[in-house]
C-alpha atoms as a PDB file:
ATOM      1  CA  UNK A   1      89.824  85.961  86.126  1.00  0.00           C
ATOM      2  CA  UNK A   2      90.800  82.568  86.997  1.00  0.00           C
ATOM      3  CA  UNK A   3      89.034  80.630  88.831  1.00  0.00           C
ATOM      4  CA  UNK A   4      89.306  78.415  91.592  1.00  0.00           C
ATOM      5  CA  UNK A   5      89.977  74.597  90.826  1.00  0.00           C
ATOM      6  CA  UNK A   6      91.419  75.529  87.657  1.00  0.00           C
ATOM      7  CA  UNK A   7      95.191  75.221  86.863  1.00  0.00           C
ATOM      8  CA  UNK A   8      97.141  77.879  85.770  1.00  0.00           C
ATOM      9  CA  UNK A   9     100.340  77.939  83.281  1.00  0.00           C
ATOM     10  CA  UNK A  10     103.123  78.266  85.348  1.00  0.00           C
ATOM     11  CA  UNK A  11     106.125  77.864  82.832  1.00  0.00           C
ATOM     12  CA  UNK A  12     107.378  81.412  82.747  1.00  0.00           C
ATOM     13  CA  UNK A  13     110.293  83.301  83.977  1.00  0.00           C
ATOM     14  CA  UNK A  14     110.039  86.321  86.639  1.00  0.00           C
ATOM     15  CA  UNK A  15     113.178  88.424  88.015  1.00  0.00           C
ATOM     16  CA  UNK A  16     112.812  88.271  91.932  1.00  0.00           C
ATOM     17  CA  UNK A  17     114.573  89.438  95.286  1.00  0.00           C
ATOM     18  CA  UNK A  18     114.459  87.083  97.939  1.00  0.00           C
ATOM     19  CA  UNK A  19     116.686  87.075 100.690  1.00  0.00           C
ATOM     20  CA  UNK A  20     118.385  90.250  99.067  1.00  0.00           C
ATOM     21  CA  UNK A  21     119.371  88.106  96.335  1.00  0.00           C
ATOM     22  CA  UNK A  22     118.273  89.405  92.712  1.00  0.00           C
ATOM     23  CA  UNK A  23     117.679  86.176  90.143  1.00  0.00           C
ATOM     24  CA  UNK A  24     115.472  84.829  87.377  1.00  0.00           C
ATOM     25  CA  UNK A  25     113.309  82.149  88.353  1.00  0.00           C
ATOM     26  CA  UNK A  26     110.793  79.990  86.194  1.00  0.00           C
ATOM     27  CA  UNK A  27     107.658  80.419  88.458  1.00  0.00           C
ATOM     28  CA  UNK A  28     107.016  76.821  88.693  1.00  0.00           C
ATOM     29  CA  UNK A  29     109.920  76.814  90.853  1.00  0.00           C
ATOM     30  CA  UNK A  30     108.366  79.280  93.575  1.00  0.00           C
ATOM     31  CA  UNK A  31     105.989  76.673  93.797  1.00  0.00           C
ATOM     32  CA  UNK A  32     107.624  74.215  96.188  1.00  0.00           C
ATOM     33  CA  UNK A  33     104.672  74.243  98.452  1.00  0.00           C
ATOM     34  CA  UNK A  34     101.540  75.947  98.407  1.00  0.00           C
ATOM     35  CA  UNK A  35     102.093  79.153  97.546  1.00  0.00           C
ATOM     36  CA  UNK A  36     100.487  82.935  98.482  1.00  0.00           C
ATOM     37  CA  UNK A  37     100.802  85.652  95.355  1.00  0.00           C
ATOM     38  CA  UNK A  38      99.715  88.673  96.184  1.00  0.00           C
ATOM     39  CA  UNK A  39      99.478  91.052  93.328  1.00  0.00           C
ATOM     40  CA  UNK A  40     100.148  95.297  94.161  1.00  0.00           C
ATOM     41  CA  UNK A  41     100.338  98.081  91.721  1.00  0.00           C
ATOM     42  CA  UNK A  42     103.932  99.299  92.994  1.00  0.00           C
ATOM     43  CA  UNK A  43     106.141  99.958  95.606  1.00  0.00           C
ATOM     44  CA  UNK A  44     106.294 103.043  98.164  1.00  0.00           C
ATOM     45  CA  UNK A  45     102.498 103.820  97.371  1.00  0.00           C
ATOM     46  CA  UNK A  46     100.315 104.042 100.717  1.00  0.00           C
ATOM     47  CA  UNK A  47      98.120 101.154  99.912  1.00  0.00           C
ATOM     48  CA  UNK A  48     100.703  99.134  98.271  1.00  0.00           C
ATOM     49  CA  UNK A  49     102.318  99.426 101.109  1.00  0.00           C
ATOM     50  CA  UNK A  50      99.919  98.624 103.706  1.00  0.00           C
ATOM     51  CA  UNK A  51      99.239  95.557 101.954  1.00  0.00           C
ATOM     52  CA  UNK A  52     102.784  94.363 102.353  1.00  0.00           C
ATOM     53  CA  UNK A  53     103.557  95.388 105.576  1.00  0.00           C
ATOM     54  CA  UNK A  54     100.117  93.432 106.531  1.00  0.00           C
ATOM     55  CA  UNK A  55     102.030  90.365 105.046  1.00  0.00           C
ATOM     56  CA  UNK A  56     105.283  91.032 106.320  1.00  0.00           C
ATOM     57  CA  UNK A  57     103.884  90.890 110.049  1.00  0.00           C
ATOM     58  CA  UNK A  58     102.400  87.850 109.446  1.00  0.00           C
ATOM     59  CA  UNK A  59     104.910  85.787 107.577  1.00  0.00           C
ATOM     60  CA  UNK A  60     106.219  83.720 109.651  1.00  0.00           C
ATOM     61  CA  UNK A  61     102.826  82.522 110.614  1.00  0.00           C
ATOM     62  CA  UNK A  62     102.111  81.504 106.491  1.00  0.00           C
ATOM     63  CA  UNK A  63     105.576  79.855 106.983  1.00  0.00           C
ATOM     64  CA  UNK A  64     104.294  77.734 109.751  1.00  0.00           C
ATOM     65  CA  UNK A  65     101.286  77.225 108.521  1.00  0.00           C
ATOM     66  CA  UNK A  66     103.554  75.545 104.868  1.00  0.00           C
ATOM     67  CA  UNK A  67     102.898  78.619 102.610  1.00  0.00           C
ATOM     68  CA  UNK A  68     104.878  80.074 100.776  1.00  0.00           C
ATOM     69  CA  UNK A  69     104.499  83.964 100.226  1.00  0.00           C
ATOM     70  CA  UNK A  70     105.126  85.749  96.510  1.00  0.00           C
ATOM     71  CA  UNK A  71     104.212  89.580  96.356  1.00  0.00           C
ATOM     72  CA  UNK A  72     104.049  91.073  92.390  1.00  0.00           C
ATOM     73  CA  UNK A  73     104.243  94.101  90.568  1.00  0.00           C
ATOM     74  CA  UNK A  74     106.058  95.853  88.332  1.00  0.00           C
ATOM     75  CA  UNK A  75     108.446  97.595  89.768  1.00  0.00           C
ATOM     76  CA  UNK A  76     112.300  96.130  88.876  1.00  0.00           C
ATOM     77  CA  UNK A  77     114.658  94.470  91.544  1.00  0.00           C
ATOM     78  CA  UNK A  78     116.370  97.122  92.269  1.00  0.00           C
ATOM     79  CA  UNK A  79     113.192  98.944  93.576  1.00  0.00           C
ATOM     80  CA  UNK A  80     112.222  96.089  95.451  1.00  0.00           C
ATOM     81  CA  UNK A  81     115.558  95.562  97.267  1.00  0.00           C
ATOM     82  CA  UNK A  82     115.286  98.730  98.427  1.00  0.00           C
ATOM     83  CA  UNK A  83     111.515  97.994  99.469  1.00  0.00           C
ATOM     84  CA  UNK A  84     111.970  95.092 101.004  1.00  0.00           C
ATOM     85  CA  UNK A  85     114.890  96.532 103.461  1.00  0.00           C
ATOM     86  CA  UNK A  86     112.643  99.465 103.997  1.00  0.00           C
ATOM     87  CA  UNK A  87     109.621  97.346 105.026  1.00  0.00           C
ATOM     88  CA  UNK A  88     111.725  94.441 106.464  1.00  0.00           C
ATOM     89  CA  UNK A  89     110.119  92.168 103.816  1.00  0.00           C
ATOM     90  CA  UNK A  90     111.450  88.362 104.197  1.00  0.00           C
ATOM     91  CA  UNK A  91     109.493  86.947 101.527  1.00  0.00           C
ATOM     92  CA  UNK A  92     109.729  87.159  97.813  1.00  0.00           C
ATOM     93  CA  UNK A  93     109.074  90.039  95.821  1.00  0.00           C
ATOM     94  CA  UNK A  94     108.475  89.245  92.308  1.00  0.00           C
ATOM     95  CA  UNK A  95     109.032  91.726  88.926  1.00  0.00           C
ATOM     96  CA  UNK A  96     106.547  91.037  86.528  1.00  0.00           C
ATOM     97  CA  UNK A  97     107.050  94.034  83.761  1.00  0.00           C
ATOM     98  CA  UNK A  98     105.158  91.920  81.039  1.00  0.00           C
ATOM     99  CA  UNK A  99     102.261  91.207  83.294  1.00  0.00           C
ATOM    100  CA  UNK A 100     103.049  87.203  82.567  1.00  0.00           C
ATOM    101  CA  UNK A 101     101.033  86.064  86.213  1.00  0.00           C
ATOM    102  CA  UNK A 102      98.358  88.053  85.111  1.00  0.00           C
ATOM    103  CA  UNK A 103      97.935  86.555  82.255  1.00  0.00           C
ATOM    104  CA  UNK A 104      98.954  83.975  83.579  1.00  0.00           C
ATOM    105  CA  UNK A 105      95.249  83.970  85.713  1.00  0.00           C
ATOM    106  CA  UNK A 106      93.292  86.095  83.631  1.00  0.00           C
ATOM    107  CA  UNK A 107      93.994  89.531  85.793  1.00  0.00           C
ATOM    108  CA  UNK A 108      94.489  91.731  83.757  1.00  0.00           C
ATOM    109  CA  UNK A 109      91.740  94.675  84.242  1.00  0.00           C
ATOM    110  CA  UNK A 110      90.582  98.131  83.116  1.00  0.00           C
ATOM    111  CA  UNK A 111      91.573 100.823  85.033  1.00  0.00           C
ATOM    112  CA  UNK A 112      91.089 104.611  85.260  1.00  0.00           C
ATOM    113  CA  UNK A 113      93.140 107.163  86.600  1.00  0.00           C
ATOM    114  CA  UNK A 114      93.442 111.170  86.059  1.00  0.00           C
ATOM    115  CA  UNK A 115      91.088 111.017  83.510  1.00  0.00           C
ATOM    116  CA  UNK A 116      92.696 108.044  81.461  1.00  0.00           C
ATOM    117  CA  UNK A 117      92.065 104.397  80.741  1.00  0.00           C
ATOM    118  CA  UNK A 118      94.733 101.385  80.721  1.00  0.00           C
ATOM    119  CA  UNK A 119      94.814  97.869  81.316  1.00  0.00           C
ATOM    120  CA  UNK A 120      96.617  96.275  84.473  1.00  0.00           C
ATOM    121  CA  UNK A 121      96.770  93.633  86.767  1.00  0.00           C
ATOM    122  CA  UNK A 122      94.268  93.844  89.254  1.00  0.00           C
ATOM    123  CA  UNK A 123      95.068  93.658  92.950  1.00  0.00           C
ATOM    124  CA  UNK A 124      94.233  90.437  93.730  1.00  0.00           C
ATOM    125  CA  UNK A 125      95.696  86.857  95.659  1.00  0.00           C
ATOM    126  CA  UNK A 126      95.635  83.968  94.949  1.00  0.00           C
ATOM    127  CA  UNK A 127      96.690  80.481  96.798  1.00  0.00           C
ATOM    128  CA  UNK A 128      98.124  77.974  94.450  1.00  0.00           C
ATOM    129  CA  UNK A 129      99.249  74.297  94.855  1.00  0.00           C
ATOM    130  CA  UNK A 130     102.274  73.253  93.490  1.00  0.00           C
ATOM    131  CA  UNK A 131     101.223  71.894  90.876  1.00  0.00           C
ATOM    132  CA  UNK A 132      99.487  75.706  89.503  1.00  0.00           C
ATOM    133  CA  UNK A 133      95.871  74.609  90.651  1.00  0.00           C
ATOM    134  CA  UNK A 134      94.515  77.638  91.966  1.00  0.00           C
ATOM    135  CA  UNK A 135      93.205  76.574  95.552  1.00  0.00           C
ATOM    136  CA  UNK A 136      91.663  80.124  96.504  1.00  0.00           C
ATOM    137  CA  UNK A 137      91.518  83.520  94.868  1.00  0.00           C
ATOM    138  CA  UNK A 138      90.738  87.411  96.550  1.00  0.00           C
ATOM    139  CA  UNK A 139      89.394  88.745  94.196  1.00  0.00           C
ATOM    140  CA  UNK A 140      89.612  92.902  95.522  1.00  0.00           C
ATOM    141  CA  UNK A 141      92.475  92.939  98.132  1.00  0.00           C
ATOM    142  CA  UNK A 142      91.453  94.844 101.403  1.00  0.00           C
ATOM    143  CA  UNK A 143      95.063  96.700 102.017  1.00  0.00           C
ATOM    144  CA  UNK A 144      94.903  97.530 105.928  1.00  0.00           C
ATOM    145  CA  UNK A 145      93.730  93.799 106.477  1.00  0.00           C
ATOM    146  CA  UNK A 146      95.697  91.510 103.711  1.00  0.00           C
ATOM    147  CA  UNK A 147      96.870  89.315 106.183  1.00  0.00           C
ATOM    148  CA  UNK A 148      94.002  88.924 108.061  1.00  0.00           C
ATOM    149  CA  UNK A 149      91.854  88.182 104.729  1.00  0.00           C
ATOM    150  CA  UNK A 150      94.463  85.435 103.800  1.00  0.00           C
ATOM    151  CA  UNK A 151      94.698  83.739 106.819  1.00  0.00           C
ATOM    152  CA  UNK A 152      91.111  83.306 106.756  1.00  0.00           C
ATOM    153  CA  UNK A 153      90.702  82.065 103.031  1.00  0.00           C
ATOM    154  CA  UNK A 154      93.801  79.427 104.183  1.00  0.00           C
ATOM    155  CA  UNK A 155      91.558  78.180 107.118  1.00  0.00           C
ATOM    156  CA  UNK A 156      88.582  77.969 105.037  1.00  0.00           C
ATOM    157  CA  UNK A 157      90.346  76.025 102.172  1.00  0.00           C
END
């Protein structure tokens, strides 16, 4: 994993919803302040999300506080449209099939489930400048308390 100080590559595309608007962005371009990503395995799973409706209570004070907020996975648009009506998400929700953050900061992890072994991005967040230096990093999201967590790395930065 990444780690913090360092910078990471931010020129590559993602497909993301914001605003209920589906578009292709280069992710250097989410970065137009600080920036919150929050990385989740997929959407309408119980800890997934907790974890997002823990951010989506809290939003507006990131906004106020000059964050942006970014949550990841791999679920398509279309799935997060729907997810972000569902949980009243006003922040982005970001596609990332290819895993390109994770690679992007090192992420990518073994897991095991039912018996079998793959590799995926582990649920993490990380705070990053606008110019991709990583300013904090969560290494093992709590779910019930993302915000919470967050709010306290941002105070601490």
């Amino acid at each position: 994993m990444i780690e913090t100080g360092k910078k990471i590559d931010t020129d590559f595309e993602l497909d993301v919803v914001k605003n209920g608007e589906e578009k292709t962005v280069n992710f250097s371009e989410l970065l137009d302040r600080p920036t919150i990503v929050s990385v989740y395995k997929r959407n309408n799973t119980s800890g997934c999300d907790k974890q997002n409706k823990s951010l989506s209570e809290h939003a507006d004070w990131f906004d106020k506080k000059g964050y942006n907020l970014v949550a990841v996975s791999k679920d398509t648009c279309g799935s997060h449209k729907n997810y972000a009506e569902k949980l009243d998400i006003n922040y982005v929700l970001a596609s990332d099939r290819d895993y390109k953050f994770a690679k992007a900061t090192d992420s990518i992890v073994e897991k095991k489930m039912y018996g079998n072994t793959y590799e995926a991005p582990s649920r993490s967040a990380y705070v990053i400048d606008t110019d991709g230096t990583v300013l904090g990093i969560i290494e093992k999201v709590n779910t019930k308390d993302h915000a919470h967590e967050l709010k306290e790395l941002i105070e601490n930065l």
